[in-house]
Protein backbone atom coordinates (compact mmCIF):
# COMPACT_ATOMS: atom_id res chain seq x y z
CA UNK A 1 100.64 64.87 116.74
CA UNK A 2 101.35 68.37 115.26
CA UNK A 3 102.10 71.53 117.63
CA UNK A 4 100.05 74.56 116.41
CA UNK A 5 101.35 77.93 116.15
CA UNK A 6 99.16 80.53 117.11
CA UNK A 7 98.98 84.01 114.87
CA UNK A 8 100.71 85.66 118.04
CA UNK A 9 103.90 82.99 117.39
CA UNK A 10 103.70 84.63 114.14
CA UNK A 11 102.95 88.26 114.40
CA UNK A 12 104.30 88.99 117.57
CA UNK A 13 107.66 87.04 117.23
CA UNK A 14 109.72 89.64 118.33
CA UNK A 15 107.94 90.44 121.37
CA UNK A 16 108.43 86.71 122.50
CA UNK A 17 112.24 87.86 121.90
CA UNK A 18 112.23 90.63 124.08
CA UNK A 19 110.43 88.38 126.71
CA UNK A 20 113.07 86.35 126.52
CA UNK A 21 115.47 89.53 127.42
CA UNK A 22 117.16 88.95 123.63
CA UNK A 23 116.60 91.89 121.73
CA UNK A 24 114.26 92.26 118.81
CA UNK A 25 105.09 113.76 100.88
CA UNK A 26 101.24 112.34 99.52
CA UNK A 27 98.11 114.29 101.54
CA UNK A 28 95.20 112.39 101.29
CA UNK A 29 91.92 112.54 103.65
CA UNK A 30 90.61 109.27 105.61
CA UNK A 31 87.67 108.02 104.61
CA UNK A 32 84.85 107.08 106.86
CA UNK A 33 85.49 103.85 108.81
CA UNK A 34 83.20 101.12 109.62
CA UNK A 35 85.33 100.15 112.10
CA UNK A 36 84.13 98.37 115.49
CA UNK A 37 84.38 100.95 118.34
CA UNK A 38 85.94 98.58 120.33
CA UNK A 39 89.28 98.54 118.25
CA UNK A 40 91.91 99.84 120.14
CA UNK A 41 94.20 100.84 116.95
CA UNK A 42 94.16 104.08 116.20
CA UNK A 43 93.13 105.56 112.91
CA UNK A 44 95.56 107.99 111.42
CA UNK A 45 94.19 111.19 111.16
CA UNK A 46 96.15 111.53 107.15
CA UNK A 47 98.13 109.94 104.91
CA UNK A 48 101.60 112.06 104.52
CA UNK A 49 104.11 109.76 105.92
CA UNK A 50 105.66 105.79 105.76
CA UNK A 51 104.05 105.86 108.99
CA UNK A 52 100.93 107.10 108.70
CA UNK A 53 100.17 104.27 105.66
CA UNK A 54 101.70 101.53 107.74
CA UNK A 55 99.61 102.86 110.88
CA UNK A 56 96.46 102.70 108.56
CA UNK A 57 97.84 99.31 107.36
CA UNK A 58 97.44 97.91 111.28
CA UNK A 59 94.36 99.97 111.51
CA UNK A 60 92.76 98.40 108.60
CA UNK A 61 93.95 94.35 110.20
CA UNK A 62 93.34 95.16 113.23
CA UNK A 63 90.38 96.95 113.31
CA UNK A 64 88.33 96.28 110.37
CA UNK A 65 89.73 92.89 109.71
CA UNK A 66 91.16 93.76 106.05
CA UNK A 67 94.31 92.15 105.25
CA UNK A 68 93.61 93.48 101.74
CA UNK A 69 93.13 96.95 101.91
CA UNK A 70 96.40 96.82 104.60
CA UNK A 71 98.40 95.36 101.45
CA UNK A 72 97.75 98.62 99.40
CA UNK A 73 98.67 100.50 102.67
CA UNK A 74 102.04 98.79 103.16
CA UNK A 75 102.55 98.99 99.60
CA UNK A 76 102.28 102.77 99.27
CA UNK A 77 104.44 102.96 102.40
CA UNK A 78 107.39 100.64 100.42
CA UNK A 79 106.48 103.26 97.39
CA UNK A 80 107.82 106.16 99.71
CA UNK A 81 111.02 104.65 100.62
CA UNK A 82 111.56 101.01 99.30
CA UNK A 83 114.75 101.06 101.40
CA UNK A 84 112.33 100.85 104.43
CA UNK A 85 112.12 97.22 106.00
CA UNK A 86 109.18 97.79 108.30
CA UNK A 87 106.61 98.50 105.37
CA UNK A 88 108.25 95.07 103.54
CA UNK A 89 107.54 93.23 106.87
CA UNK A 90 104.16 94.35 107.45
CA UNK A 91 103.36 93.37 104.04
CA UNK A 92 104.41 89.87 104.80
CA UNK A 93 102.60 89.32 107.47
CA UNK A 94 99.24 90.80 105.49
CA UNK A 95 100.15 88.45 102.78
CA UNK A 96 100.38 85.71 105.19
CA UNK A 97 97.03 86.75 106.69
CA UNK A 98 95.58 86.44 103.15
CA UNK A 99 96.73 82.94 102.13
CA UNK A 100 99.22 84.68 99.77
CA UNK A 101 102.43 82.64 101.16
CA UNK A 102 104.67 83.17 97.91
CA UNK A 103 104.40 86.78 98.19
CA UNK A 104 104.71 86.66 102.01
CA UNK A 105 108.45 85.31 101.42
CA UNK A 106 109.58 87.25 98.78
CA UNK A 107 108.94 90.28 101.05
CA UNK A 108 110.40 88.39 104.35
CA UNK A 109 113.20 87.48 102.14
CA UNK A 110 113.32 91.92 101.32
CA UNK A 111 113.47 92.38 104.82
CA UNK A 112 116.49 89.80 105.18
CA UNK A 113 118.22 91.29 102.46
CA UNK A 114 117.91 94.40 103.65
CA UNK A 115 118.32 94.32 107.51
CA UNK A 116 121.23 95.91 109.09
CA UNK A 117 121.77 92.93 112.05
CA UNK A 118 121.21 96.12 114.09
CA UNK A 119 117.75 96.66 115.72
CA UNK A 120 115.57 95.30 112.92
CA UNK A 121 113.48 92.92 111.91
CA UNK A 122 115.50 90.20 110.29
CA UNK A 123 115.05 87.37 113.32
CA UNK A 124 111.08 87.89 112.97
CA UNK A 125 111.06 87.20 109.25
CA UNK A 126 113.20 83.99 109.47
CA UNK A 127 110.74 83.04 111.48
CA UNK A 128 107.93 83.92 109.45
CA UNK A 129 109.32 83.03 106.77
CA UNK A 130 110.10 79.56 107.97
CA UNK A 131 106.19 79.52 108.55
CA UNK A 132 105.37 80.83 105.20
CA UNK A 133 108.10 77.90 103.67
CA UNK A 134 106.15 75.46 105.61
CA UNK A 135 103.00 76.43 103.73
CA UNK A 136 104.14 75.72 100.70
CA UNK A 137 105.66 72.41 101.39
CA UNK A 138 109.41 73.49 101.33
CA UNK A 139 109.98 71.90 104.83
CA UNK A 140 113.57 71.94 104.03
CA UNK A 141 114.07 75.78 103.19
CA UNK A 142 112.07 76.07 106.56
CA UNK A 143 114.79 74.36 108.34
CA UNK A 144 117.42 76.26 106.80
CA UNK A 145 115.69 79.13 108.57
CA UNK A 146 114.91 77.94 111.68
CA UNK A 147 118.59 77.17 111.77
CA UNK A 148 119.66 80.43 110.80
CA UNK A 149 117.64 81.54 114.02
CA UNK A 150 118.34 79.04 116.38
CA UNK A 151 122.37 79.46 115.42
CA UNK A 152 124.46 77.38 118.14
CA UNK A 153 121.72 77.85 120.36
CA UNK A 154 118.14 79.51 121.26
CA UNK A 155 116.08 80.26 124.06
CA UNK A 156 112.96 79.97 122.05
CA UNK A 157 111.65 76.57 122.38
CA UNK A 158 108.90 77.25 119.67
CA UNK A 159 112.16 77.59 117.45
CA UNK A 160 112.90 73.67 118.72
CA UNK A 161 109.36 72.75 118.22
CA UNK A 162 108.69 73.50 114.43
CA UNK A 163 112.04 72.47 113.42
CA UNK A 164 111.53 69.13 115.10
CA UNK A 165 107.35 68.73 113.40
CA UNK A 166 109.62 69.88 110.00
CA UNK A 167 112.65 66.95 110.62
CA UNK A 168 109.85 64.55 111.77
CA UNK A 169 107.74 64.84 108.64
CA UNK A 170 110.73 64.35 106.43
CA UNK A 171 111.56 61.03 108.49
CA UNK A 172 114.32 62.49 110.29
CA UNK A 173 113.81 60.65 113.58
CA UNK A 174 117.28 61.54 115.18
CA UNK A 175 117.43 65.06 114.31
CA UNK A 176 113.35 65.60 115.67
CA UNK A 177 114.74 63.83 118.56
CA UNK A 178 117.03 66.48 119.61
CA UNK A 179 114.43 69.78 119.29
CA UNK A 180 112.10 68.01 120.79
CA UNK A 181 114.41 67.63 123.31
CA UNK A 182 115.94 71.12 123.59
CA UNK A 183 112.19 72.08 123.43
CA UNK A 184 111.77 70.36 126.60
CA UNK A 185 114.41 71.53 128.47
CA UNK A 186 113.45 75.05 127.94
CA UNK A 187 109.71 74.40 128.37
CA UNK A 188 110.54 73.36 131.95
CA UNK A 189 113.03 76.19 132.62
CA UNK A 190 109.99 78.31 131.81
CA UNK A 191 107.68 77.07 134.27
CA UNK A 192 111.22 77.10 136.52
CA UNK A 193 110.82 80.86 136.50
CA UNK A 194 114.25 80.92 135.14
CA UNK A 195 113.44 83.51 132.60
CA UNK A 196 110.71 85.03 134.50
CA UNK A 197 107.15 85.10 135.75
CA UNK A 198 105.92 86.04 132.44
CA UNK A 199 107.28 82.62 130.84
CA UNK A 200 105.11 80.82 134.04
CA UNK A 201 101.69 80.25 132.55
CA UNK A 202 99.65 77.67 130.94
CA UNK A 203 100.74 76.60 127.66
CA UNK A 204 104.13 76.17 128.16
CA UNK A 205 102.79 73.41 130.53
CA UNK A 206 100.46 72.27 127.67
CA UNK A 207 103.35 72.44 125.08
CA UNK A 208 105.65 70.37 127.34
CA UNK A 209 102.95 67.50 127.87
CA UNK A 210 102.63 67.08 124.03
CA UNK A 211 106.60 67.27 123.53
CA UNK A 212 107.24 64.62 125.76
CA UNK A 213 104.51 62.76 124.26
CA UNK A 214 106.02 63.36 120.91
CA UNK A 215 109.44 61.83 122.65
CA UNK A 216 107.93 58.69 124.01
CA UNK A 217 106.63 57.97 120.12
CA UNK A 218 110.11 58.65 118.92
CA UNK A 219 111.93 56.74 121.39
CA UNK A 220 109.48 53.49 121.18
């Protein structure tokens, strides 16, 4: 049994860290968009700034469900300050989007290089690029990551969880053993409440059926 990773685990990694309480000039006219009305990203009104192309970049994913035509937007944001991590990020996660997992870690591993360890977005692209690793079939650089992230300990049971589907594929048994373990524990401190209502909800209770499932195989 596998555990499947949503695109939110993916995209949105950082947000799940702040859940958790741990953190994480061009001028050119718009052209028409075909956009669905019922997007909610805005459009930026020009291109001047880093943040107007990465804007246009989520605009262009988001709303009219273009992973390509974000690329070129990231890119000409990294072309106006390639010292900028955000713009490298984005365009990982575009990449990603597209299927294009060697070029997704090359710019992860940008972001990495570059991040300061101050506010950024260096825990999010371990992650990712973990993800991205797995893609390719380099299970163990992915658990070099993972470890990276998880350190001497995490609160992020997804963390647990793909390291332990990475350890079990390479016949690890004792090492799967123990995520799938810590995944457990924290699984049930979430429906606890101990890190909130917000952590209380339905798939946490899914995910902890299937991990103890994946323990009682293991343990047979």
């Amino acid at each position: 049994m596998k555990f499947a990773f949503s695109k939110y685990s993916l995209l949105a990694y950082g947000s799940s860290i702040l859940l958790l309480g741990f953190l994480l000039s061009l001028v050119a006219q718009i052209p028409a968009s075909n956009a669905s009305t019922e997007c909610q990203t805005p459009m930026p009104q020009r291109l001047n700034t880093i943040d107007d192309f990465i804007s246009m970049g989520h605009f262009q994913e988001d709303c009219q469900k273009d992973s390509l035509a974000a690329v070129s937007s990231f890119t000409q944001a990294i072309r106006l300050n390639s010292k900028a991590e955000k713009p490298y990020y984005n365009r990982a996660n575009a990449y990603y989007a597209l299927g294009n997992y060697q070029a997704a870690v090359a710019d992860y591993t940008e972001v990495i290089r570059q991040n300061t360890g101050k506010f950024g977005y260096s825990s999010a692209a371990y992650w990712n690029r973990a993800r991205a690793y797995q893609q390719l079939g380099e299970k163990q650089k992915a658990i070099s990551d993972l470890t990276q992230l998880i350190g001497g300990s995490s609160l992020n049971a997804d963390e647990y969880l793909l390291r332990g589907n990475l350890y079990k594929d390479l016949g690890n048994k004792e090492s799967a053993t123990a995520d799938y373990k810590a995944a457990e524990k924290l699984l049930q401190q979430y429906l606890n409440g101990n890190f909130g209502t917000g952590m209380m909800d339905a798939r946490y209770q899914e995910m902890l059926e299937k991990v103890r499932n994946e323990l009682s195989q293991l343990t047979s």
